[in-house]
C-alpha atoms as a PDB file:
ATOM      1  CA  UNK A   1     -17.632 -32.380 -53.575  1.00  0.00           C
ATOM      2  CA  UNK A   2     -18.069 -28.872 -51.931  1.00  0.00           C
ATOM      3  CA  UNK A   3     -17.315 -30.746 -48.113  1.00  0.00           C
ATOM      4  CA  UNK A   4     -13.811 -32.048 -48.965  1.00  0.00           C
ATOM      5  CA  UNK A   5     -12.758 -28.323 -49.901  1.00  0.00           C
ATOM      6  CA  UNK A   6     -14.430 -26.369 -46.951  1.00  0.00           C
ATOM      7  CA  UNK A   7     -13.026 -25.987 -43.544  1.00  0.00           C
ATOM      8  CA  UNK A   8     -14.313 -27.658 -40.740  1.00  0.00           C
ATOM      9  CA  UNK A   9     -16.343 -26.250 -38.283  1.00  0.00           C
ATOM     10  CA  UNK A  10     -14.784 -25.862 -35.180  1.00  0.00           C
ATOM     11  CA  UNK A  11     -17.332 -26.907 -32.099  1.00  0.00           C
ATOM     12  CA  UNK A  12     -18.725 -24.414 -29.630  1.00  0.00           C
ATOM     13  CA  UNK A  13     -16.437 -24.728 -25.979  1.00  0.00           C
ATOM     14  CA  UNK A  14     -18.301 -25.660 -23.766  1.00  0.00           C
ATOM     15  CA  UNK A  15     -20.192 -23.519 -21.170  1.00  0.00           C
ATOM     16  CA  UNK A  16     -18.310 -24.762 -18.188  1.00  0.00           C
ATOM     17  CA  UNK A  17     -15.282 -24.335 -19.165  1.00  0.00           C
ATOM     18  CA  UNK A  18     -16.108 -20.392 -20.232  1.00  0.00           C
ATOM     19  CA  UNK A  19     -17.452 -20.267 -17.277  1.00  0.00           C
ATOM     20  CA  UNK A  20     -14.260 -21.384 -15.284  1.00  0.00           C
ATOM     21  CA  UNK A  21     -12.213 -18.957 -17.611  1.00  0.00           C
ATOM     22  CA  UNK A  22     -14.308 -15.766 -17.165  1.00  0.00           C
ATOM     23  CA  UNK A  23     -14.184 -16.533 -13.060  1.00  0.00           C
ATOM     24  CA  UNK A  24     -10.431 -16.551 -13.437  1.00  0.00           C
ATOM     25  CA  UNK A  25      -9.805 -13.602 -15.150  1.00  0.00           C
ATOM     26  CA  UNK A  26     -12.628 -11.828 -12.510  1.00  0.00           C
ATOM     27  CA  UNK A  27     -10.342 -13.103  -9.687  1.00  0.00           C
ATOM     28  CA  UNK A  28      -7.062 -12.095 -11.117  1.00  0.00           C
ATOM     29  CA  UNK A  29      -8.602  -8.546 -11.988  1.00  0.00           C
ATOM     30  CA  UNK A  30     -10.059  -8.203  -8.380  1.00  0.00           C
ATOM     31  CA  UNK A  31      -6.097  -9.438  -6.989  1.00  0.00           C
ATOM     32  CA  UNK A  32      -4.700  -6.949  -8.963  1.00  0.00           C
ATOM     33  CA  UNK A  33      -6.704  -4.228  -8.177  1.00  0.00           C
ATOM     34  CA  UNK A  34      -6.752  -5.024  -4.509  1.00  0.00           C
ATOM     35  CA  UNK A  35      -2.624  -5.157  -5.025  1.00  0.00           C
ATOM     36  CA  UNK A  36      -2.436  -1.368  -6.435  1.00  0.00           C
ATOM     37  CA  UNK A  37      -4.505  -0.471  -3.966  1.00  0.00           C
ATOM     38  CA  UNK A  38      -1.868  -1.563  -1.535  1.00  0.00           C
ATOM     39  CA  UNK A  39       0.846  -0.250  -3.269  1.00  0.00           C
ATOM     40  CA  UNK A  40      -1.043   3.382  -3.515  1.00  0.00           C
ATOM     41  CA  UNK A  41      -1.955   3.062   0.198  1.00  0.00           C
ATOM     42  CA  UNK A  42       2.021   2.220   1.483  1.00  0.00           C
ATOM     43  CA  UNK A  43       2.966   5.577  -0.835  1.00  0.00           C
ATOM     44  CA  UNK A  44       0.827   7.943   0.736  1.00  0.00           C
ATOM     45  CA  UNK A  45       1.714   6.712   4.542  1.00  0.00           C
ATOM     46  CA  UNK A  46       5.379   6.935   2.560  1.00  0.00           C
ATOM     47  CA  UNK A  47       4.812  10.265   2.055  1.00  0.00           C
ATOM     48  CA  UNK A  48       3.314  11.673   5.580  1.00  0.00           C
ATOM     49  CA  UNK A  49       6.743  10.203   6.618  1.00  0.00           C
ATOM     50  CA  UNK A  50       7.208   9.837  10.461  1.00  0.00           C
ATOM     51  CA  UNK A  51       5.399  12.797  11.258  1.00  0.00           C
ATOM     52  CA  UNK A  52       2.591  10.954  13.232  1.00  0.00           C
ATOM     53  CA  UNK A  53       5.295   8.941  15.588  1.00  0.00           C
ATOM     54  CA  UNK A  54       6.738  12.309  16.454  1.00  0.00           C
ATOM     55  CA  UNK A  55       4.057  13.528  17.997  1.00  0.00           C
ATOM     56  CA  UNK A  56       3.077  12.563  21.760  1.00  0.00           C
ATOM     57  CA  UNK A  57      -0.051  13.021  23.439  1.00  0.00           C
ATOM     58  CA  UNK A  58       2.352  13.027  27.087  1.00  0.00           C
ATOM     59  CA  UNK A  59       3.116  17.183  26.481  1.00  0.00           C
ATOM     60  CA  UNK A  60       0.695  19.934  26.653  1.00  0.00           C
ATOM     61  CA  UNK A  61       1.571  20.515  22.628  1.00  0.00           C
ATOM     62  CA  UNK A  62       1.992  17.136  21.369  1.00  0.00           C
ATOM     63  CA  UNK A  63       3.542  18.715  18.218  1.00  0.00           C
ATOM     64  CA  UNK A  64       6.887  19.463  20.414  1.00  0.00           C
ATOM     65  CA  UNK A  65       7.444  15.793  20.184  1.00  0.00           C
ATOM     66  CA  UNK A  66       8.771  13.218  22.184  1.00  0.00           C
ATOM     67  CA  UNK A  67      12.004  14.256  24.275  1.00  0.00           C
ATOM     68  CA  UNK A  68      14.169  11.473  26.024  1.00  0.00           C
ATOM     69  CA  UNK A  69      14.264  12.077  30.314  1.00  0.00           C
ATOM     70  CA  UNK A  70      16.021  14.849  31.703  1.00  0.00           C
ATOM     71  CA  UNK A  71      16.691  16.323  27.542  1.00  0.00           C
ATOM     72  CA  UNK A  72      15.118  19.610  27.437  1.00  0.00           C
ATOM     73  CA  UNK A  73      16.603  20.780  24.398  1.00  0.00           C
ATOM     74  CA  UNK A  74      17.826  19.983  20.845  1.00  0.00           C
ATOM     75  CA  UNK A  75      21.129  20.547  19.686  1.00  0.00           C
ATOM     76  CA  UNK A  76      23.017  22.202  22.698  1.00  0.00           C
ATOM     77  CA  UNK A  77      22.783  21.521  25.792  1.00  0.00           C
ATOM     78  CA  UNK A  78      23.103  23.277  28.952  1.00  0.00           C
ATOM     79  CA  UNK A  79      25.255  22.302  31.551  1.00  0.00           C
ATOM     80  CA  UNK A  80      25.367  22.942  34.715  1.00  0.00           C
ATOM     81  CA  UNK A  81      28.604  25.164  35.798  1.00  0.00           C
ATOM     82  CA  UNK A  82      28.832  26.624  32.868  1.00  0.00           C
ATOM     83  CA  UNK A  83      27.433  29.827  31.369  1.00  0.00           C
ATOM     84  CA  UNK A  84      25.674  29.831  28.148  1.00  0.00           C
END
């Protein structure tokens, strides 16, 4: 009598298939990890900002930047003719 009132026992999963999950939830860890890793990595070049493509290794102090032919100066100009 004590078998129709006690719950049945449910059966072990099998090893494969805990196997299967347990690789899945590695590879999604690893993915996500590998993402944030990414996202922390675009932040910080983010932050330095365009700093590195101002700089040119064509001057004598490449942190005076890149200047476009025949511009020597930023802001005004001088022009010939006229006094400054």
């Amino acid at each position: 009598m004590g078998g129709i009132f006690s719950k049945p026992k449910v059966p072990p999963a099998p090893t494969a298939q805990v196997d299967a999950l347990t690789e899945r939830q590695r590879v999604a860890n690893e993915n996500r990890e590998a993402k944030n890793a990414r996202q922390l990595a675009s932040r910080a070049r983010a932050r330095r900002g365009g700093a590195r493509q101002l700089v040119s290794q064509a001057r004598a102090n490449p942190s005076l930047g890149v200047t476009a032919p025949g511009e020597e100066y930023l802001g005004q100009t001088r022009r010939p003719g006229r006094a400054v």
